[in-house]
C-alpha atoms as a PDB file:
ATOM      1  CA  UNK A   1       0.420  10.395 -14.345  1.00  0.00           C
ATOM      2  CA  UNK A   2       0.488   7.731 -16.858  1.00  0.00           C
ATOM      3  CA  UNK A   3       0.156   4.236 -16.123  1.00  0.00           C
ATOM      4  CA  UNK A   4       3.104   2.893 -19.228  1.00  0.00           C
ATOM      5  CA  UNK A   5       5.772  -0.178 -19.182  1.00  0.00           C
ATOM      6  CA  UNK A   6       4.030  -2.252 -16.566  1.00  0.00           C
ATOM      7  CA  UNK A   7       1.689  -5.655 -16.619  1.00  0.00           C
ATOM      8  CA  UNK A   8      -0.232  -7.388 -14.467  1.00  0.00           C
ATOM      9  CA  UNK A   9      -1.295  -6.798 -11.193  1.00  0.00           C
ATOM     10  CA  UNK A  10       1.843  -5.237  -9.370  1.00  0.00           C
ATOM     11  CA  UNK A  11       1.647  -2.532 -12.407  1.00  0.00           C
ATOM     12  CA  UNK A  12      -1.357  -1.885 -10.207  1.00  0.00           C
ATOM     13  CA  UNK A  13       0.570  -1.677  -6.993  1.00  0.00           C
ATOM     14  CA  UNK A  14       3.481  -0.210  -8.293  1.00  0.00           C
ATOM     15  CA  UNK A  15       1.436   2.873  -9.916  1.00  0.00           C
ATOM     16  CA  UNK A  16      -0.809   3.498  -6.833  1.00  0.00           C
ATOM     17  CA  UNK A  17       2.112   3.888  -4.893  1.00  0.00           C
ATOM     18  CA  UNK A  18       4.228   5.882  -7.582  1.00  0.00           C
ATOM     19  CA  UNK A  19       1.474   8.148  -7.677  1.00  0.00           C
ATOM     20  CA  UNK A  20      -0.186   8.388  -4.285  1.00  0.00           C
ATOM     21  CA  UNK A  21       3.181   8.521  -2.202  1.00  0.00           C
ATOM     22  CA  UNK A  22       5.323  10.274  -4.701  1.00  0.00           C
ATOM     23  CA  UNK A  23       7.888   7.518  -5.142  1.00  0.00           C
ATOM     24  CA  UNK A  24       9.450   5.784  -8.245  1.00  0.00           C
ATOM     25  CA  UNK A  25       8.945   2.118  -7.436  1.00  0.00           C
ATOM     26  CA  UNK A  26      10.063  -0.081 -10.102  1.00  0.00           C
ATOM     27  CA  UNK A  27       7.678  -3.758 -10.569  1.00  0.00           C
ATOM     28  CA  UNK A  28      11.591  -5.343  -9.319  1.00  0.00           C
ATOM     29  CA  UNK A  29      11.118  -4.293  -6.203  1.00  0.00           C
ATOM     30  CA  UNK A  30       7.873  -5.361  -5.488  1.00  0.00           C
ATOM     31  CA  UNK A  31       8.833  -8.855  -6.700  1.00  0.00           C
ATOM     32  CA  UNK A  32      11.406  -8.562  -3.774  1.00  0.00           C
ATOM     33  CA  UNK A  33       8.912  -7.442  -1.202  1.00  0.00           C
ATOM     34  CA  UNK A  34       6.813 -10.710  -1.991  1.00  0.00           C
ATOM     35  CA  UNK A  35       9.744 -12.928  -2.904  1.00  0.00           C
ATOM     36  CA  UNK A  36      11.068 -11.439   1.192  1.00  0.00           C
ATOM     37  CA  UNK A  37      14.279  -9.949   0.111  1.00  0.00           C
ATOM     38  CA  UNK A  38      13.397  -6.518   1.172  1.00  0.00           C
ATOM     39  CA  UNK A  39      10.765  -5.255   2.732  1.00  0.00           C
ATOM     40  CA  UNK A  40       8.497  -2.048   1.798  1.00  0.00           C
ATOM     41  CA  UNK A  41       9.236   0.908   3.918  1.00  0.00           C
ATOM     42  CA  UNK A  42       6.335   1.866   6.427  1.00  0.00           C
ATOM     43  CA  UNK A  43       5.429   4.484   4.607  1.00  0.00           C
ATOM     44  CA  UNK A  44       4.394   1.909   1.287  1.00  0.00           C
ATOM     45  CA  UNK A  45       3.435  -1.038   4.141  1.00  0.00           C
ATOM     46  CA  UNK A  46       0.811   0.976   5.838  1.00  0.00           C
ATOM     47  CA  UNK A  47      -0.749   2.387   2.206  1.00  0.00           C
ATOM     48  CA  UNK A  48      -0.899  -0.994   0.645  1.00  0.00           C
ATOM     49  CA  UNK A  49      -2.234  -1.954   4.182  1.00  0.00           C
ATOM     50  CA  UNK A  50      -4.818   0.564   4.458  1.00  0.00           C
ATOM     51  CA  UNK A  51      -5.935  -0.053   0.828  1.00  0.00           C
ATOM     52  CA  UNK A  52      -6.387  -4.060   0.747  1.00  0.00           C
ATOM     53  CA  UNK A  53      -8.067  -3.433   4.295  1.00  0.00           C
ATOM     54  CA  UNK A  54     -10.688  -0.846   3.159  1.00  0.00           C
ATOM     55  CA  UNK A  55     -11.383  -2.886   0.093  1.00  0.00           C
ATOM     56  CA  UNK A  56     -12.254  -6.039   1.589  1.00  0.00           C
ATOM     57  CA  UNK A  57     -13.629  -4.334   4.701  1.00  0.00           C
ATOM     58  CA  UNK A  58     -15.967  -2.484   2.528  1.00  0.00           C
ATOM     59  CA  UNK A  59     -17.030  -6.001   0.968  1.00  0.00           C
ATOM     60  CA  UNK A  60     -17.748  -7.757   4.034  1.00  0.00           C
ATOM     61  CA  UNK A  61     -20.763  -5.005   4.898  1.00  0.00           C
ATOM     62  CA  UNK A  62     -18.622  -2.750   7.588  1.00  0.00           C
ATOM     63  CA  UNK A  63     -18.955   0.807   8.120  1.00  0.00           C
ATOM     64  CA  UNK A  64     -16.398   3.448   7.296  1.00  0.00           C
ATOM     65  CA  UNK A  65     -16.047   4.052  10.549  1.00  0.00           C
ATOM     66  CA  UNK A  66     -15.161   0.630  11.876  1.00  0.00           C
ATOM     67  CA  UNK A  67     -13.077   0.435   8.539  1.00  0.00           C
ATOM     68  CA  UNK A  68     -11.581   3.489   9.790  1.00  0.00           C
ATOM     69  CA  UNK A  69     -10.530   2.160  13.128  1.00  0.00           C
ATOM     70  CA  UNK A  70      -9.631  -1.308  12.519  1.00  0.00           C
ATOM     71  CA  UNK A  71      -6.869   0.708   9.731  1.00  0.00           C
ATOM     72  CA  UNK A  72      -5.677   3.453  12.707  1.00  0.00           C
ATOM     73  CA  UNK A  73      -4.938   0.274  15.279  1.00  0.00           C
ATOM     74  CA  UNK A  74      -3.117  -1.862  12.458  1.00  0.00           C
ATOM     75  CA  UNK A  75      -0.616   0.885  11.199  1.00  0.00           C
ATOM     76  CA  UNK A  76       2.982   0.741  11.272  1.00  0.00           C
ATOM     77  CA  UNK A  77       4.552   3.775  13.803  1.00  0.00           C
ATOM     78  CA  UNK A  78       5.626   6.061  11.409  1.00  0.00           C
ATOM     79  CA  UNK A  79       9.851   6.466  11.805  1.00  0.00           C
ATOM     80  CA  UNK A  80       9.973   9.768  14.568  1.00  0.00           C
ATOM     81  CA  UNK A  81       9.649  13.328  12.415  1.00  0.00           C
ATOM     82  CA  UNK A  82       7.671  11.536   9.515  1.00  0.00           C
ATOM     83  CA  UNK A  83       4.429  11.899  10.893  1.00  0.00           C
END
């Protein structure tokens, strides 16, 4: 996959999610998500949870593991037969 058409940082967002979830995300709708006219589903909201987390996680000296769990215990529930 080819990161094309996009600027800025939600081209990042936009192609880690196209690309990592499989979706087609377009940068308009993640200037609704932060703008609050829609929201992400929970699928997108836990990724872009898990990835900021990890990241700055990771910077502040914790362990993978505690990474790990602090991610598990602030996840979205998954919508039932999508787990």
């Amino acid at each position: 996959m080819k990161q094309e058409g996009y600027t800025g940082l939600n081209s990042d967002v936009i192609f880690i999610l196209n690309k990592d979830l499989g979706t087609r995300y377009q940068q308009g709708r993640v200037k609704e998500w932060e703008r609050g006219e829609r929201r992400p589903s929970v699928e997108a909201h836990n990724h872009i949870l898990k990835r900021v987390l990890a990241h700055e996680l990771k910077k502040l000296g914790l362990s993978d593991d505690d990474i790990n769990d602090i991610i598990i215990k602030t996840q979205l529930p998954e919508a039932e037969g999508k787990q």
